[in-house]
Every structure is written in structure tokens, then in C-alpha cells.
Protein backbone atom coordinates (compact mmCIF):
# COMPACT_ATOMS: atom_id res chain seq x y z
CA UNK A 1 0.34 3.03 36.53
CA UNK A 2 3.79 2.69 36.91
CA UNK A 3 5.73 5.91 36.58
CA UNK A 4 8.00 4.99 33.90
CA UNK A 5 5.13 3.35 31.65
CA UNK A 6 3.45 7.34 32.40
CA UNK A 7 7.20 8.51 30.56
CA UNK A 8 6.66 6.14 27.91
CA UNK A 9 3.11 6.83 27.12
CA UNK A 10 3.95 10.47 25.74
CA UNK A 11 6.48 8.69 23.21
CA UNK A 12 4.14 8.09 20.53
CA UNK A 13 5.44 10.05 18.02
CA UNK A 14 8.81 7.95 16.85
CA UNK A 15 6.42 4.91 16.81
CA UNK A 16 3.43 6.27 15.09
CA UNK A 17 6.67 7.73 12.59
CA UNK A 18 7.31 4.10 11.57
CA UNK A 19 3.60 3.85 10.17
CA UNK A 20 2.39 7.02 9.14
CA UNK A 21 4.24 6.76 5.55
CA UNK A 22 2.79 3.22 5.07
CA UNK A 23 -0.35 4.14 6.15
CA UNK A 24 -1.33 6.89 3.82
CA UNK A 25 -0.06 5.41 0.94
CA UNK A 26 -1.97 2.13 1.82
CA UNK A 27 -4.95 5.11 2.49
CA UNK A 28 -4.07 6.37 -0.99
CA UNK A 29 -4.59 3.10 -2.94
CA UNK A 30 -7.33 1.32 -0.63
CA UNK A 31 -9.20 3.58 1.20
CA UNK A 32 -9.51 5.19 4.53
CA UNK A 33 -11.60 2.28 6.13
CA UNK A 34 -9.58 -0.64 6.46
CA UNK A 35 -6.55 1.35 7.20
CA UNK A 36 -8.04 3.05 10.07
CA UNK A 37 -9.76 -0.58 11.16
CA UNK A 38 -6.20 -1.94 11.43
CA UNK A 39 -4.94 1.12 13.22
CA UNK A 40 -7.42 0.71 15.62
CA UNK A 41 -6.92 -2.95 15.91
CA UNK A 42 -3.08 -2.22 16.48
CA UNK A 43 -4.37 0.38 18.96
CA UNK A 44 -3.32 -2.02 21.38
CA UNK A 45 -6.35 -1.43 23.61
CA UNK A 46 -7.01 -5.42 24.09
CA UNK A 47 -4.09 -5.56 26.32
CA UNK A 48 -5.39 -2.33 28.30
CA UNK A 49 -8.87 -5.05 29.21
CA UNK A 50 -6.16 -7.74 30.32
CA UNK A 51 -4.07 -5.75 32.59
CA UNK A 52 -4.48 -5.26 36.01
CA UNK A 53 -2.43 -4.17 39.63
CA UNK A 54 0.30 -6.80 39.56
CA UNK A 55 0.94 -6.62 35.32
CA UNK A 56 4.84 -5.97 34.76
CA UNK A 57 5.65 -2.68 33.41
CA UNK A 58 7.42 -4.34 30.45
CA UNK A 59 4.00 -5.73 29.34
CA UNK A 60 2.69 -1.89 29.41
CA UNK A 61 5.19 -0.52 27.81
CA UNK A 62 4.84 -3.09 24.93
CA UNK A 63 1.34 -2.83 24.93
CA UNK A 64 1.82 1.18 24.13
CA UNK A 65 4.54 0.73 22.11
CA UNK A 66 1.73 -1.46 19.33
CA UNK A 67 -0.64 1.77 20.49
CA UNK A 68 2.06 4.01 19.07
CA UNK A 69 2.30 2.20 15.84
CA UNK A 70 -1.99 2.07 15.57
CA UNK A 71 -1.83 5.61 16.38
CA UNK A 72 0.30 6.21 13.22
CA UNK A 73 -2.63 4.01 10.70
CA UNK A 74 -4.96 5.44 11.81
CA UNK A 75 -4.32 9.40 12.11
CA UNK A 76 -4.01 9.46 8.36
CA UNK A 77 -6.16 7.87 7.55
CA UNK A 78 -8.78 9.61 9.20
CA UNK A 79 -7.45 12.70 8.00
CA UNK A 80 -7.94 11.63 4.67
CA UNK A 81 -10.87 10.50 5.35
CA UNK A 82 -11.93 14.05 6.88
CA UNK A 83 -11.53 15.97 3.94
CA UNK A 84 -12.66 13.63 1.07
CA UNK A 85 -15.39 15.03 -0.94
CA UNK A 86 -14.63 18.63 0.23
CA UNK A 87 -14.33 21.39 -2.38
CA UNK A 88 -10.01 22.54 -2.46
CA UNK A 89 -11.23 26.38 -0.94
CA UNK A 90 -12.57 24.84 2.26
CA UNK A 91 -9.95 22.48 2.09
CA UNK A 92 -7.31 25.31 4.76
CA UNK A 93 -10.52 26.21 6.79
CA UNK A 94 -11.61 22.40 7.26
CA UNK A 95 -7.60 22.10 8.76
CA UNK A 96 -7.92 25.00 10.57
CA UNK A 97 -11.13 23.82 12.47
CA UNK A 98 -9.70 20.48 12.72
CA UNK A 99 -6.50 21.42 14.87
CA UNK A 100 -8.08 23.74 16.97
CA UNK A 101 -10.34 20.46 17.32
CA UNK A 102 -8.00 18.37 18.52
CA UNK A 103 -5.52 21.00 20.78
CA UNK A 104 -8.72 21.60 22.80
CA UNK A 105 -9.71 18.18 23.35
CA UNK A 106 -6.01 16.99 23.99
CA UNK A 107 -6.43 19.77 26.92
CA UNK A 108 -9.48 18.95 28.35
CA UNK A 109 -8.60 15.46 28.23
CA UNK A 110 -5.61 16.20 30.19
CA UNK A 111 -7.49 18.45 32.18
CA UNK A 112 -10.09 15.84 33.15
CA UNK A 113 -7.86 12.82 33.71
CA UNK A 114 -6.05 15.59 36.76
CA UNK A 115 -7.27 14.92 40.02
């Protein structure tokens, strides 16, 4: 992958910012499911199965820049989701377990993908 796709990928934040708020009031009045199917839909991962040695950078970086925006549907959602139907006192625990959760898979996913 082309190195300045690799400094793009770790920009998700301002474009999952431009869904986020959108996303969990959409979560809010419709539910967690279809919000998180369209955040996974705008994923972008389609153009990840069409992509190949000689595919411009450009198309990459537009390709993550639609993963940046699924990646904001579809993180609150699933939160939501996560915690519905829990009682409020496990509520801090459950968030607790959850972002320990996701720091150590971030790491061995990073870890992993090192060769």
C-alpha cells in the first residue's frame, strides 16, 4: 500500500466526527440495527475486494475516507447497542470492560499485522 494512503488510514477520526452525531440520534429514534447495517455498508470495504497492485492512491484514499464516515455509524451504534437492557450499576463496569476490550485488540491487531 502506498505510503501516503498508510498516513491517511490513521485519519479516521475527523471523518467518523462528521457521522457520529447523526448516527446516535438516528440510533436513538430507530434502533441500533439499521444504523450499524449502513455503517457497515459505508465501511467502504467493497472497494478494498476491487483494488489491486496498479489501483491509484486517490481511489484508496477515497475508499477510506467512506470507511471513516462508516466507522462513525456504526461505533455508536454498537455502543448503544452494547449496553441496552443492562441495569444503570453495571452500566461504568460494562464501559470499563469494553475499553480495555478494544485497547487490547487495537494492539494485537497492530501487533499481528508487523512483520
Amino acid at each position: 500500500m502506498p505510503e501516503d494512503v498508510v498516513v491517511h488510514r490513521g485519519q479516521d477520526a475527523p471523518r467518523a466526527i462528521i457521522t457520529m452525531p447523526p448516527a446516535g440520534r438516528l440510533t436513538d429514534r430507530l434502533g441500533a440495527r439499521g444504523v450499524a447495517l449502513c455503517g457497515l455498508v459505508l465501511a467502504g470495504m467493497f472497494a478494498y475486494t476491487r483494488t489491486g497492485a496498479a489501483t491509484p492512491a486517490w481511489i484508496l484514499m477515497g475508499a477510506l475516507f467512506v470507511v471513516g464516515l462508516g466507522h462513525g455509524a456504526l461505533a455508536p451504534s454498537l455502543a448503544a447497542a452494547s449496553y441496552q437492557g443492562l441495569p444503570g450499576a453495571v452500566i461504568p463496569a460494562a464501559t470499563a470492560t469494553s475499553n480495555i476490550a478494544i485497547r487490547t485488540a487495537t494492539s494485537l491487531g497492530v501487533a499481528a499485522s508487523e512483520k
